[in-house]
N, C-alpha and C. Protein backbone atom coordinates (compact mmCIF):
# COMPACT_ATOMS: atom_id res chain seq x y z
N UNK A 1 -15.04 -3.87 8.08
CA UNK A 1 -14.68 -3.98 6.67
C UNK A 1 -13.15 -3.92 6.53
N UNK A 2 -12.46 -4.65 6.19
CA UNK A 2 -11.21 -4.89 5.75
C UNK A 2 -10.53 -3.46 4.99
N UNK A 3 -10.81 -2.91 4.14
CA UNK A 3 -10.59 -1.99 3.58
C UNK A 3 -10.36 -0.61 4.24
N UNK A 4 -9.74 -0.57 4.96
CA UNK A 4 -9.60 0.86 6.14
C UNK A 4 -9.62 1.82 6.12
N UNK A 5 -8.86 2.54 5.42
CA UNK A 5 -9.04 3.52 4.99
C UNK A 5 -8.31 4.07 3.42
N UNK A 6 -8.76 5.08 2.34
CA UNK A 6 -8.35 5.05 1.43
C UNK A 6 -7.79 6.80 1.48
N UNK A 7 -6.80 6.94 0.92
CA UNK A 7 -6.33 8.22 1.04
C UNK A 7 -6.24 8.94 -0.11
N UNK A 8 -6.40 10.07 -1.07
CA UNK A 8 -5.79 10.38 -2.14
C UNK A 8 -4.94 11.75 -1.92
N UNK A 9 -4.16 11.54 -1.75
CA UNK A 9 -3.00 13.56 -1.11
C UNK A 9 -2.78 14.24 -2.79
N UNK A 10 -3.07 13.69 -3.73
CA UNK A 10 -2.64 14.38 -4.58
C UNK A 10 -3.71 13.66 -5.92
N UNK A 11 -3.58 14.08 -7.30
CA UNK A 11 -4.91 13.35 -8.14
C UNK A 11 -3.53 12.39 -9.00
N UNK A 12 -2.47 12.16 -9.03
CA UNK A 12 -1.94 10.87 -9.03
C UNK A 12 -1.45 10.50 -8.45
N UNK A 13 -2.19 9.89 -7.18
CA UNK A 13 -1.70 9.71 -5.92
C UNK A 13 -2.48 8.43 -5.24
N UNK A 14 -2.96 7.21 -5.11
CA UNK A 14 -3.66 7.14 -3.72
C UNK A 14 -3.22 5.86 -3.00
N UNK A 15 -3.52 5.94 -1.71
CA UNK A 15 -3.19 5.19 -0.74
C UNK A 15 -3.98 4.06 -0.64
N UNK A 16 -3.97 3.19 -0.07
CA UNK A 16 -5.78 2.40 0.43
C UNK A 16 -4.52 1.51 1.94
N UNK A 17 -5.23 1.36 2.65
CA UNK A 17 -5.04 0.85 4.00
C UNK A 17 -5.70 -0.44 4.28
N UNK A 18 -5.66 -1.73 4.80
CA UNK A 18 -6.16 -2.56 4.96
C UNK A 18 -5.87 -3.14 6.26
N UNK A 19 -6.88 -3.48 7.07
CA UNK A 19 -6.82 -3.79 8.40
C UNK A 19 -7.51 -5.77 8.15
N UNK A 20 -6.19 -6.18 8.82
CA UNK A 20 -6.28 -8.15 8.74
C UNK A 20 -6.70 -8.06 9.74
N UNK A 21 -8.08 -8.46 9.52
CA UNK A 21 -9.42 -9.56 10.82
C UNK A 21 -9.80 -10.84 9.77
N UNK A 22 -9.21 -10.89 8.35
CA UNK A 22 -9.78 -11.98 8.33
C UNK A 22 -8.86 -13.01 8.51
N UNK A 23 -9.25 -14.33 8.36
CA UNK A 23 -8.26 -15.75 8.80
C UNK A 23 -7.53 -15.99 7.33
N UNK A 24 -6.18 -16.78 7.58
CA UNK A 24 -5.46 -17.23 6.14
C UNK A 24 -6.49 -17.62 5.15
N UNK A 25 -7.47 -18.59 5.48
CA UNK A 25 -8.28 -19.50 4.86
C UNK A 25 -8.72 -18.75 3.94
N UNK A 26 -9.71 -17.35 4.79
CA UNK A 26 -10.64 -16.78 3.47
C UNK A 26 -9.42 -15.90 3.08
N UNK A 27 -9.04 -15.19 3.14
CA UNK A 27 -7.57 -14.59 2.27
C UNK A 27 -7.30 -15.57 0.95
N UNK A 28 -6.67 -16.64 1.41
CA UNK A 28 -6.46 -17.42 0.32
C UNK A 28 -7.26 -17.50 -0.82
N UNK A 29 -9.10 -17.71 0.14
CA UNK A 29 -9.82 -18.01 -1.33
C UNK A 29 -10.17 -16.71 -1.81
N UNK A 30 -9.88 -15.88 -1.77
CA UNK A 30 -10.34 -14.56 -2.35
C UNK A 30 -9.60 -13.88 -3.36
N UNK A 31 -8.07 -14.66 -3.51
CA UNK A 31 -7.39 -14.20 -4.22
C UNK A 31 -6.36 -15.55 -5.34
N UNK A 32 -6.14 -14.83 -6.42
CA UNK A 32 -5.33 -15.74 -6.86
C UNK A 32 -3.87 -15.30 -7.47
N UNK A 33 -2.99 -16.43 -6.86
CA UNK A 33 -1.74 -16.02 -6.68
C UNK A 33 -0.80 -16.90 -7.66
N UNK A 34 0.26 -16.20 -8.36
CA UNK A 34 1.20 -16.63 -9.72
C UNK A 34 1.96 -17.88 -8.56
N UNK A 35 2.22 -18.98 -9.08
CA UNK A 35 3.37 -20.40 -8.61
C UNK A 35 4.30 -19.78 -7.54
N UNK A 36 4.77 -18.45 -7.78
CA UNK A 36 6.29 -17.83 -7.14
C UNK A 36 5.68 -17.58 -6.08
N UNK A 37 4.37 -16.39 -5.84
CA UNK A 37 3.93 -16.60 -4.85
C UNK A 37 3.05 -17.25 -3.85
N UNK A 38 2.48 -18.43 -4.43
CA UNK A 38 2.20 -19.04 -3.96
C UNK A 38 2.94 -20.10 -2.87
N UNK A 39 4.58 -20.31 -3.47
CA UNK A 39 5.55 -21.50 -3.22
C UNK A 39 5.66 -20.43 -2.17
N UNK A 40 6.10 -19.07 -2.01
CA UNK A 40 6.58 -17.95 -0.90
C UNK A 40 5.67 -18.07 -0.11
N UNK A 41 4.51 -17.54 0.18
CA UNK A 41 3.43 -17.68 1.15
C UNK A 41 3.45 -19.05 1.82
N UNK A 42 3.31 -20.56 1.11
CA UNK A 42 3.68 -21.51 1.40
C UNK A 42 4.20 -21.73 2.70
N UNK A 43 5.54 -21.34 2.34
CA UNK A 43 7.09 -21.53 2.78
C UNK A 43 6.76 -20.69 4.30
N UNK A 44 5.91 -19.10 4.15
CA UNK A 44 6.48 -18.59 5.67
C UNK A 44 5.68 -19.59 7.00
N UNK A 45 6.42 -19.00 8.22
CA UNK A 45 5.86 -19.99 9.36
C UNK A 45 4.97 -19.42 10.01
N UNK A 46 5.51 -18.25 10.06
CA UNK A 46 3.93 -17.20 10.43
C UNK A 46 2.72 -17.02 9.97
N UNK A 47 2.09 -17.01 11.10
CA UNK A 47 0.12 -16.57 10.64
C UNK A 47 0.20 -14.78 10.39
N UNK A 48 0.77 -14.42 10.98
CA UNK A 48 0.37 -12.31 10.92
C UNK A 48 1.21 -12.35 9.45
N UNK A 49 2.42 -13.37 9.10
CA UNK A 49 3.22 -12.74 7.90
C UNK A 49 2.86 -13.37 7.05
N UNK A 50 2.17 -14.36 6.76
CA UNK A 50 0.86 -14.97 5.85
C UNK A 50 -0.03 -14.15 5.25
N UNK A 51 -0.57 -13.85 6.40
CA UNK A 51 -2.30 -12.91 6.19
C UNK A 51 -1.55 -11.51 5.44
N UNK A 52 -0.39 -11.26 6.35
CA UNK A 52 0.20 -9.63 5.74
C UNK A 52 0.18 -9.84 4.00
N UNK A 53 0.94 -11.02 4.27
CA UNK A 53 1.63 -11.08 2.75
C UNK A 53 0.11 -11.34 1.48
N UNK A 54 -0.91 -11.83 1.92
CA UNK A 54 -2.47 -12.40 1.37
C UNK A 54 -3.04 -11.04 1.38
N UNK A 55 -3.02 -10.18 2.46
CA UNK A 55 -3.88 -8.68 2.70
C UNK A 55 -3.34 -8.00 1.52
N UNK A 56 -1.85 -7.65 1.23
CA UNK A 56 -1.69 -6.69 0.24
C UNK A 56 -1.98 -7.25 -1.24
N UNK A 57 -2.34 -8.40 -1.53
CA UNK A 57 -2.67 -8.94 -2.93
C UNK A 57 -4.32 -8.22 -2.24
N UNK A 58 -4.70 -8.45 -1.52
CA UNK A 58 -6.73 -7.86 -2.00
C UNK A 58 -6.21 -6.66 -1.89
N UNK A 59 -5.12 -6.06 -1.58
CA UNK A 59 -5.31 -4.38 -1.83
C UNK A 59 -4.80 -4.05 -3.16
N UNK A 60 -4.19 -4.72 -4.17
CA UNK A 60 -3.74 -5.11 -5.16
C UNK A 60 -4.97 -4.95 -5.89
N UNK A 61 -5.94 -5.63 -5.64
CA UNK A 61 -7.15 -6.17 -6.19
C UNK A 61 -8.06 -4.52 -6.27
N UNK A 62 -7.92 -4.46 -5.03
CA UNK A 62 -8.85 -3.13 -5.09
C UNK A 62 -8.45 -1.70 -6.31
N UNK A 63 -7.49 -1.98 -6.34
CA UNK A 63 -6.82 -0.77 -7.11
C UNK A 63 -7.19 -1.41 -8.66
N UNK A 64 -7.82 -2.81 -8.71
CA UNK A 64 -7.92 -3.17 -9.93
C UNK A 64 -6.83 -4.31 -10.63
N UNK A 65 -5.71 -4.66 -9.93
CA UNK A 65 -4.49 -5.51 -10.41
C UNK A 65 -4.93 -6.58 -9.90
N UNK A 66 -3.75 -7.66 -10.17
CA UNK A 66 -4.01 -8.86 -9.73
C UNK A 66 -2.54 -9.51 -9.37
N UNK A 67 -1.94 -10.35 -8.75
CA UNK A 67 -0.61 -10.74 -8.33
C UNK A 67 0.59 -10.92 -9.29
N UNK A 68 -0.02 -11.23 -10.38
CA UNK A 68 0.84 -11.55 -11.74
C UNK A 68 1.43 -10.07 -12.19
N UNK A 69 0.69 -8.70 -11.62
CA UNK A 69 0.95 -7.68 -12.49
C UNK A 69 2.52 -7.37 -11.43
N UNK A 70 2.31 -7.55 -10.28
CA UNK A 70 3.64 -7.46 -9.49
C UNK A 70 4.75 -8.18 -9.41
N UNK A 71 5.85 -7.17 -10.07
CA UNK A 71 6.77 -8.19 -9.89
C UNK A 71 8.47 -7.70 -8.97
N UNK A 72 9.32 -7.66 -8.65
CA UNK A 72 10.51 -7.02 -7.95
C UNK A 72 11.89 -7.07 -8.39
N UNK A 73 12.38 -5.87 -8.18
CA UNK A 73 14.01 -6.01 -9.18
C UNK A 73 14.57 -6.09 -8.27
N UNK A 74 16.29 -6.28 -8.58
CA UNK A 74 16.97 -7.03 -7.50
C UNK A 74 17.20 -6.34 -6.73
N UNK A 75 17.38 -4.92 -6.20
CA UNK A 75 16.92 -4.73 -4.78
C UNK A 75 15.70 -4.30 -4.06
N UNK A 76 15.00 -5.42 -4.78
CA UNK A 76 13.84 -5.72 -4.17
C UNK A 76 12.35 -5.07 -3.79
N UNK A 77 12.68 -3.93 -5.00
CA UNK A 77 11.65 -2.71 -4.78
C UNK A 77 10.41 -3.08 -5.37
N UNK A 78 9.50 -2.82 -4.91
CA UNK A 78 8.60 -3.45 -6.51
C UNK A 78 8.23 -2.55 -7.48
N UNK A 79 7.46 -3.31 -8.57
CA UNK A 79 7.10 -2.99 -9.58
C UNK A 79 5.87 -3.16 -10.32
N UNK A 80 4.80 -2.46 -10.77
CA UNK A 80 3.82 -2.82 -11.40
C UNK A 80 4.12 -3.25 -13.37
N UNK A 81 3.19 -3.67 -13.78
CA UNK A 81 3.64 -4.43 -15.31
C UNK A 81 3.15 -3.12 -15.92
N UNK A 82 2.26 -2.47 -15.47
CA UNK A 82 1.53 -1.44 -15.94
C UNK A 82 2.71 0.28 -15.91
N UNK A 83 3.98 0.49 -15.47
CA UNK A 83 5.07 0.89 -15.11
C UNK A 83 4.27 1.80 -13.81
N UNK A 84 3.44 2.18 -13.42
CA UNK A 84 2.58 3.04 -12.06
C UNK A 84 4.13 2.46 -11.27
N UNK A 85 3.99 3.94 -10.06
CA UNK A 85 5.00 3.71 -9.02
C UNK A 85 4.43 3.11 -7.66
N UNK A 86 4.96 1.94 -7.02
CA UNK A 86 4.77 1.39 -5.96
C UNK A 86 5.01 0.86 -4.57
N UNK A 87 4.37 0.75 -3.83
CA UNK A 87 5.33 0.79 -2.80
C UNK A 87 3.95 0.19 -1.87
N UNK A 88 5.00 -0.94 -0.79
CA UNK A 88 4.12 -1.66 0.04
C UNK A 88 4.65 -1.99 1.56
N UNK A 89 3.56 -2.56 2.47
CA UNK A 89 4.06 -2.19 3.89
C UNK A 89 2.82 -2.95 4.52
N UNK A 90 3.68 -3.87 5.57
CA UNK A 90 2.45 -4.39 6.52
C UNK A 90 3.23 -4.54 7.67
N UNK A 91 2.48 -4.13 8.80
CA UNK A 91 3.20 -4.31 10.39
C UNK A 91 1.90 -5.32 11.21
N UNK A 92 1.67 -6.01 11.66
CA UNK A 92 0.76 -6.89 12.66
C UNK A 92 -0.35 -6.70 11.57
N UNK A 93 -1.64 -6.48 12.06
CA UNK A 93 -2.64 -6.96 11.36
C UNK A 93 -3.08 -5.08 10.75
N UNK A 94 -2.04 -4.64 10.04
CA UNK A 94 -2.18 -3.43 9.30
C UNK A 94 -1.29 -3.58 7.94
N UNK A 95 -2.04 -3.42 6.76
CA UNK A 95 -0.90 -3.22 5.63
C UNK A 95 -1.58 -1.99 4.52
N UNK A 96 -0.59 -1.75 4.12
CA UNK A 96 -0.81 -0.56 3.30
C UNK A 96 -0.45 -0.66 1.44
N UNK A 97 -0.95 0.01 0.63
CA UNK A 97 0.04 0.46 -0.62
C UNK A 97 -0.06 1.74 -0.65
N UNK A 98 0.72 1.94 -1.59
CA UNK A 98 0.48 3.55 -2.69
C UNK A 98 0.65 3.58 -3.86
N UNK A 99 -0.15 3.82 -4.73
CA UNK A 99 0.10 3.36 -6.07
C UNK A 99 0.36 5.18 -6.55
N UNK A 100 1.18 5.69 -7.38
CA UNK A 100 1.53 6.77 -8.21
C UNK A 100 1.81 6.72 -9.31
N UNK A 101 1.48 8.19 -10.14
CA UNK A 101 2.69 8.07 -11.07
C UNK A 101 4.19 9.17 -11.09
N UNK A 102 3.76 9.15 -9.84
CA UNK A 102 5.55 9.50 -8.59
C UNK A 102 5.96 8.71 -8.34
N UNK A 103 7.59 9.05 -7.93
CA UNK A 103 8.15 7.99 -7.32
C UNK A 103 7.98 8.44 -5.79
N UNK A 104 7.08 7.02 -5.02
CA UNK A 104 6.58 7.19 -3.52
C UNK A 104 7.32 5.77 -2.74
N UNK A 105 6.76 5.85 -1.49
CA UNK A 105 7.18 4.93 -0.59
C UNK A 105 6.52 5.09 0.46
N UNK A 106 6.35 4.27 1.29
CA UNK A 106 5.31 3.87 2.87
C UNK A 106 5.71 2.83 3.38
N UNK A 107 5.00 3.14 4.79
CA UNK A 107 5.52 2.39 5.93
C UNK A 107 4.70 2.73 6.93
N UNK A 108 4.30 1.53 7.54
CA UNK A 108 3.31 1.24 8.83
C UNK A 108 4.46 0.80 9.95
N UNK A 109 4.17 1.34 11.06
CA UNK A 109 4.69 0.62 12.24
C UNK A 109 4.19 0.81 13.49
N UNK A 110 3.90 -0.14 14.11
CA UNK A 110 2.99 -0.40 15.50
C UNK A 110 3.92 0.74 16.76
N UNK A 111 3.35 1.86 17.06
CA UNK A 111 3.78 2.47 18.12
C UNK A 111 4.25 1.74 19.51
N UNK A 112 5.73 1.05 19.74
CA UNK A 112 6.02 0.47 20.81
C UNK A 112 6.88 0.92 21.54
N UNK A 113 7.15 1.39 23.17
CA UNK A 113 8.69 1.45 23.78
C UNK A 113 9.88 1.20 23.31
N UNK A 114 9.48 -0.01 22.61
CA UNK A 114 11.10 -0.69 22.29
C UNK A 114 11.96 0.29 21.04
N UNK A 115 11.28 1.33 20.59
CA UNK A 115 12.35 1.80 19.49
C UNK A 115 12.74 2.78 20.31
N UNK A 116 12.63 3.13 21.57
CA UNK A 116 14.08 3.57 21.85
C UNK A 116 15.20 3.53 22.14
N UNK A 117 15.10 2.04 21.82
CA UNK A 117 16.61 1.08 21.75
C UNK A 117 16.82 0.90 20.88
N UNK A 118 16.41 1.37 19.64
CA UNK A 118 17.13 1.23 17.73
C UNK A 118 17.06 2.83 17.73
N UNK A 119 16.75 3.67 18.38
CA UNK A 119 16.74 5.52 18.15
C UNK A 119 18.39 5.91 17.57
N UNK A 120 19.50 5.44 18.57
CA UNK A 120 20.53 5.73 18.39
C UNK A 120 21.08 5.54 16.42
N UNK A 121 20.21 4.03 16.02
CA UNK A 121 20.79 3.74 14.93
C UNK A 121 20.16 4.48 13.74
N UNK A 122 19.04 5.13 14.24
CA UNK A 122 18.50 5.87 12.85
C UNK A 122 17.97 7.45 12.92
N UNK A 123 18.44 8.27 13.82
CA UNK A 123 18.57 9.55 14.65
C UNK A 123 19.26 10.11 14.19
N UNK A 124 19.81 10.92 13.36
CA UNK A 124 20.91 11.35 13.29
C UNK A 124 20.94 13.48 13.16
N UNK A 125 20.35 13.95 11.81
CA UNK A 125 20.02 15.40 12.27
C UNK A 125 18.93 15.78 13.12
N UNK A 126 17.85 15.08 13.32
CA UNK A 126 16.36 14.88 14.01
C UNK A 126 16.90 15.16 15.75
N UNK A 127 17.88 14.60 15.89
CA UNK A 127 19.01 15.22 17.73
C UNK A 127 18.02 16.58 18.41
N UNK A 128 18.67 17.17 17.22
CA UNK A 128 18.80 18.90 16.76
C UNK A 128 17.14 19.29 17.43
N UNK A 129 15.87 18.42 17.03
CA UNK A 129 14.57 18.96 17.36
C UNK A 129 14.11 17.74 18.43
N UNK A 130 14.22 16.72 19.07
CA UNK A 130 13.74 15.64 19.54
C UNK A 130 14.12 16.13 20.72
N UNK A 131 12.60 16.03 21.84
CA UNK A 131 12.81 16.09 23.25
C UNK A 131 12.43 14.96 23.69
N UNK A 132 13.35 14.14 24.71
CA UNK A 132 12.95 13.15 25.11
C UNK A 132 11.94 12.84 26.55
N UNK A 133 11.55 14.16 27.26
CA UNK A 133 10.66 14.32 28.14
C UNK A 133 9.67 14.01 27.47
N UNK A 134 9.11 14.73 25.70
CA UNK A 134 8.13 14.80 25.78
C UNK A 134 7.25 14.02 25.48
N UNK A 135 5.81 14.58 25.96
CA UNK A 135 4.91 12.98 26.31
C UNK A 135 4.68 12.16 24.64
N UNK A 136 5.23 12.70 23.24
CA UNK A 136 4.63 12.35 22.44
C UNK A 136 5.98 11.84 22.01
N UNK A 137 7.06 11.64 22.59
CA UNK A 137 8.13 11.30 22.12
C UNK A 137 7.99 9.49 21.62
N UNK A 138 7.48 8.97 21.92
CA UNK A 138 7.15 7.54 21.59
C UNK A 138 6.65 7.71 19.76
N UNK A 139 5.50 8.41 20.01
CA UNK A 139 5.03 8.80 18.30
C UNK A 139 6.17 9.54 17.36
N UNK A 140 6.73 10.39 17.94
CA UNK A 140 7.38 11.60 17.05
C UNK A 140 8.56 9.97 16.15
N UNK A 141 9.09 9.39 17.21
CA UNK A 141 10.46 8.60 16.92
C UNK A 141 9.33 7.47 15.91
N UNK A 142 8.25 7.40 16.13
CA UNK A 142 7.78 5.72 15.42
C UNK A 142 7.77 7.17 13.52
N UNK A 143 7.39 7.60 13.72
CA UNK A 143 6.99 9.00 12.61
C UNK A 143 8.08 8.59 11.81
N UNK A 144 9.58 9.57 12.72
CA UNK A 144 10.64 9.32 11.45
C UNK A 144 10.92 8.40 11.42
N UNK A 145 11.15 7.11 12.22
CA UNK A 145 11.07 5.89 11.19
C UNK A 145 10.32 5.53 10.15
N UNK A 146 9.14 5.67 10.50
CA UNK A 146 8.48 5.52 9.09
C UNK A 146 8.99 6.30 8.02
N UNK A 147 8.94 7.45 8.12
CA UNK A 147 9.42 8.57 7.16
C UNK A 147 10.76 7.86 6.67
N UNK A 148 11.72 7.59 7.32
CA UNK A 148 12.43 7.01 7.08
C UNK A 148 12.75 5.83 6.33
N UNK A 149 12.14 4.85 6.59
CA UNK A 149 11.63 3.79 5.94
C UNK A 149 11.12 4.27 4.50
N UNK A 150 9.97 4.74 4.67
CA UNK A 150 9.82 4.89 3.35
C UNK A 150 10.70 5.61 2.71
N UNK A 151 11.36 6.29 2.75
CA UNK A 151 12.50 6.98 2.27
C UNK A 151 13.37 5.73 1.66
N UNK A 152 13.92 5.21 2.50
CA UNK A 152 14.72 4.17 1.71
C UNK A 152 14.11 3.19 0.51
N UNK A 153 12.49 2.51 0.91
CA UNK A 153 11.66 2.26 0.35
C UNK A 153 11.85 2.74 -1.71
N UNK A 154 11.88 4.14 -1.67
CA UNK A 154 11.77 4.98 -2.75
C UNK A 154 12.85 4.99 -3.46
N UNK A 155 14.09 4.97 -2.73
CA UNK A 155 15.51 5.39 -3.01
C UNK A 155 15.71 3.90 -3.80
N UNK A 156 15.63 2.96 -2.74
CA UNK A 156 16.09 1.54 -3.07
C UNK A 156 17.69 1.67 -3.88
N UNK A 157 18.46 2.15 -2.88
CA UNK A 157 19.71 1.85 -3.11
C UNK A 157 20.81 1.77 -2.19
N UNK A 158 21.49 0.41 -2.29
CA UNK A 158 22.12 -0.13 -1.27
C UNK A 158 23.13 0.90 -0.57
N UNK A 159 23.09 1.03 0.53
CA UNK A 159 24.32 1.60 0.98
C UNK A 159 23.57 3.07 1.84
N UNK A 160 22.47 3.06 1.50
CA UNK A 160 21.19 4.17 1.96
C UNK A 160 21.60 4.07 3.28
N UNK A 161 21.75 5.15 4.32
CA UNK A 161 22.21 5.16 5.68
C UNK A 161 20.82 6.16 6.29
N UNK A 162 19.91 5.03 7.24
CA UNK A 162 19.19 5.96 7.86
C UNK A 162 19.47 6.74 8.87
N UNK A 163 20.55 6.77 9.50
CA UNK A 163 20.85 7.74 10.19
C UNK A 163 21.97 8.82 9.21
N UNK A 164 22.71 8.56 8.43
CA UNK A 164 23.27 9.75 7.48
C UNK A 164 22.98 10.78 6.32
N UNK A 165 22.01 9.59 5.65
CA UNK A 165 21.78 10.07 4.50
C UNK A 165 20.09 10.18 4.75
N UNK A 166 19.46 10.14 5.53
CA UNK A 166 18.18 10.76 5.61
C UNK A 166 17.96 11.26 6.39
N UNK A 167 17.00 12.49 6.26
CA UNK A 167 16.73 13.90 7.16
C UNK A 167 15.53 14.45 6.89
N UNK A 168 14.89 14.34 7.90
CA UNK A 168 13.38 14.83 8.58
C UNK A 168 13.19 15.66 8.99
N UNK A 169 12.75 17.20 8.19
CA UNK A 169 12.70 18.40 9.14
C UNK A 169 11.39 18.19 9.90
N UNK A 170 11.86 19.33 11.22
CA UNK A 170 11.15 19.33 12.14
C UNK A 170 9.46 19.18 11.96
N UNK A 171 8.85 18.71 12.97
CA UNK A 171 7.47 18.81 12.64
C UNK A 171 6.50 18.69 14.01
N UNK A 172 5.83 19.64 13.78
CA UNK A 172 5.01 19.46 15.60
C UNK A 172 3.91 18.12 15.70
N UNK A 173 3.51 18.03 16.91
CA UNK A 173 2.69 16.98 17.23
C UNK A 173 1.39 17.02 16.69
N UNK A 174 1.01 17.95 16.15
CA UNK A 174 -0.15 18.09 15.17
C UNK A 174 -0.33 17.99 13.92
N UNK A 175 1.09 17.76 13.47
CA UNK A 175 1.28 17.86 12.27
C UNK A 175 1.11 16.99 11.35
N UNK A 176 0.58 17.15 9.89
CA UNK A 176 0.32 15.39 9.68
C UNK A 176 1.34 15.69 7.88
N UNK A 177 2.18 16.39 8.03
CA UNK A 177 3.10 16.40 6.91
C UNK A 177 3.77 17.12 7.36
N UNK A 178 5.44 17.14 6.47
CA UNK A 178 6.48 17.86 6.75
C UNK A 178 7.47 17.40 5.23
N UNK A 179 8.65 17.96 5.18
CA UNK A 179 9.59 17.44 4.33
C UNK A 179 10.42 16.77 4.52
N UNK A 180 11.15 15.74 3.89
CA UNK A 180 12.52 15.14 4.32
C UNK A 180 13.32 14.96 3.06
N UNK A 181 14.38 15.10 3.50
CA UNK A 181 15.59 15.27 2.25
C UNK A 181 16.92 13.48 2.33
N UNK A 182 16.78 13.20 0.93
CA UNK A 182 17.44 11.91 1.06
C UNK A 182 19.32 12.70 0.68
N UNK A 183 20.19 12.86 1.34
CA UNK A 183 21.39 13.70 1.34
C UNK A 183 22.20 12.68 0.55
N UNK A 184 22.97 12.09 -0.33
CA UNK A 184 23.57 11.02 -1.03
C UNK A 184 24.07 11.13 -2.08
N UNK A 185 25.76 10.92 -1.70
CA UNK A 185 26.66 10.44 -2.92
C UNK A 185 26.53 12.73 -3.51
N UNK A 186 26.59 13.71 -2.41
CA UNK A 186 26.65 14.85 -3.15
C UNK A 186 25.88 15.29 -3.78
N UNK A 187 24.37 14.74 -3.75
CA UNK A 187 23.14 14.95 -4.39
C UNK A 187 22.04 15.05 -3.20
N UNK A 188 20.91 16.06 -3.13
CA UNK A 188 19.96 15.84 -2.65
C UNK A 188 18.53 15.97 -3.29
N UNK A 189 17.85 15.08 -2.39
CA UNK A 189 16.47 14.91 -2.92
C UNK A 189 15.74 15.25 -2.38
N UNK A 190 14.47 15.74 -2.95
CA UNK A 190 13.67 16.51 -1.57
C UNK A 190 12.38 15.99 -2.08
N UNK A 191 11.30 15.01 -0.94
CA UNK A 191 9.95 14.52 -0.92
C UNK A 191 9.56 15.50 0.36
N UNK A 192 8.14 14.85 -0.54
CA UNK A 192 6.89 16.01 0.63
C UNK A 192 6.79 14.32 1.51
N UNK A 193 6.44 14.71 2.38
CA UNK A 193 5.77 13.46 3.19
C UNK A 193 4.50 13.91 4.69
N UNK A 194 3.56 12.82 4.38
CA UNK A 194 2.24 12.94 4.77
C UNK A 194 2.51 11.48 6.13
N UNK A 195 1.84 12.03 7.15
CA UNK A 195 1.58 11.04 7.77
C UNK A 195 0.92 10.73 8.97
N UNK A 196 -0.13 9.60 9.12
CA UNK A 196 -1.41 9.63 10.51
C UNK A 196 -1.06 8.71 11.14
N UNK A 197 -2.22 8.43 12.07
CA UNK A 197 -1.83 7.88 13.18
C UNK A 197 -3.46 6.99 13.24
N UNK A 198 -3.66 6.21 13.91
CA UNK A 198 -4.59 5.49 14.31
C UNK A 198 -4.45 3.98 14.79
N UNK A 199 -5.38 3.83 15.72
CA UNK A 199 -5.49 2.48 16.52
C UNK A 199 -4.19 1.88 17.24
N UNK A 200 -3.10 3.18 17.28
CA UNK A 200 -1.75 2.36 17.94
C UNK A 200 -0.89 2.95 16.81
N UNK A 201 -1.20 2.74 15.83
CA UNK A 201 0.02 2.34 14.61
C UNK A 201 0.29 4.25 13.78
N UNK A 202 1.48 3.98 13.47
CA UNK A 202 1.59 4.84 12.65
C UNK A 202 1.90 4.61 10.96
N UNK A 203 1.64 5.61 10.26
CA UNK A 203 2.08 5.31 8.61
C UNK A 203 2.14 6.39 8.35
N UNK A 204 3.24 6.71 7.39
CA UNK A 204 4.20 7.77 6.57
C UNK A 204 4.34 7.39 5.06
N UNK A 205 4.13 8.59 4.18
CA UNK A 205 4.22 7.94 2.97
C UNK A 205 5.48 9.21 2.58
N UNK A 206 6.00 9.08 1.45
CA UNK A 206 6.52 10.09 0.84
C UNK A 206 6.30 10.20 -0.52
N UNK A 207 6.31 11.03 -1.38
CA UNK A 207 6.01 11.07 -2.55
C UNK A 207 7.01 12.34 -3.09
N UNK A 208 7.83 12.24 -4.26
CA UNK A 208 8.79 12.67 -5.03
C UNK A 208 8.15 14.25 -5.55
């Protein structure tokens, strides 16, 4: 079933998860999409960033909306017509929302080797608790990126430095929440943030 898993962390809060097994074709007919996005979907060259971009309109759907109710301001955050807070995310054949009436943010990302060659660029107080022996160090680093990610996600304001201005306190390997603080412009912000793990992938949400 397409619909993966649904989360609620709080009672104006919920998540829903969607796992792509199906093909562009039935995506397409299952949903109906405003001219703008239709000409966008169109346009990409990819099959995974097709289906991604088709998966989060049926998760759209599930929550009850439809493509027309979404729309994005210019840095690019979105927005429901209904004013609910939103926030969206697809990595390979995983995509996510969160619909609130917080200001939230999320982020999926496929657990791979290779981010410990972008660690340096988005690491910054996290030094302080990160062992690189340890065996879960692959997860801990995919974690605060996400955390991270969604962090900026929420903030949506240019100049957001994931290695300066965001900070992830510590959190053990069991842990499936912790806090992180967005530090900026002499102001800080402080979200709770929740986050699991399954089939490879990780996802982090934060909520205000």
């Amino acid at each position: 079933m397409p619909l993966y898993k649904t989360i609620r962390p709080n009672s104006q809060t919920t998540v829903k998860i969607w796992k792509i097994d199906e093909s562009y074709d039935h995506l397409m007919q299952s949903i109906r999409l405003k001219p703008k996005s239709l000409e966008r979907v169109l346009g990409m060259k990819s099959d995974i960033h097709r289906r991604g971009f088709l998966s989060v309109r049926c998760l759209l759907a599930e929550f009850g909306y439809e493509d027309s109710d979404l729309f994005y301001d210019e840095n690019g955050k979105p927005h429901l017509q209904d004013g609910k807070q939103i926030s969206i995310t697809h990595s390979f054949h995983f995509s996510a929302i969160i619909i609130s009436d917080l200001i939230v943010g999320i982020d999926i990302e496929k657990q791979r080797d290779k981010i410990t060659i972008i660690a340096h660029k988005f690491i910054g107080y996290e030094h302080d608790y990160l062992v690189k022996d340890d065996k879960n160090y692959i997860e801990k680093l995919t974690a605060i990126w996400c955390v991270k990610e969604s962090l900026y996600k929420l903030f949506a304001t240019p100049g957001l430095s994931f290695q300066k201005h965001c900070l992830v306190i510590p959190f053990s390997n069991n842990d499936d929440k912790t806090i992180a603080w967005v530090d900026y412009k002499a102001k800080k912000h402080r979200y709770n943030i929740r986050f699991l793990e399954f089939e490879g992938f990780t996802c982090a949400y934060a909520i205000a």
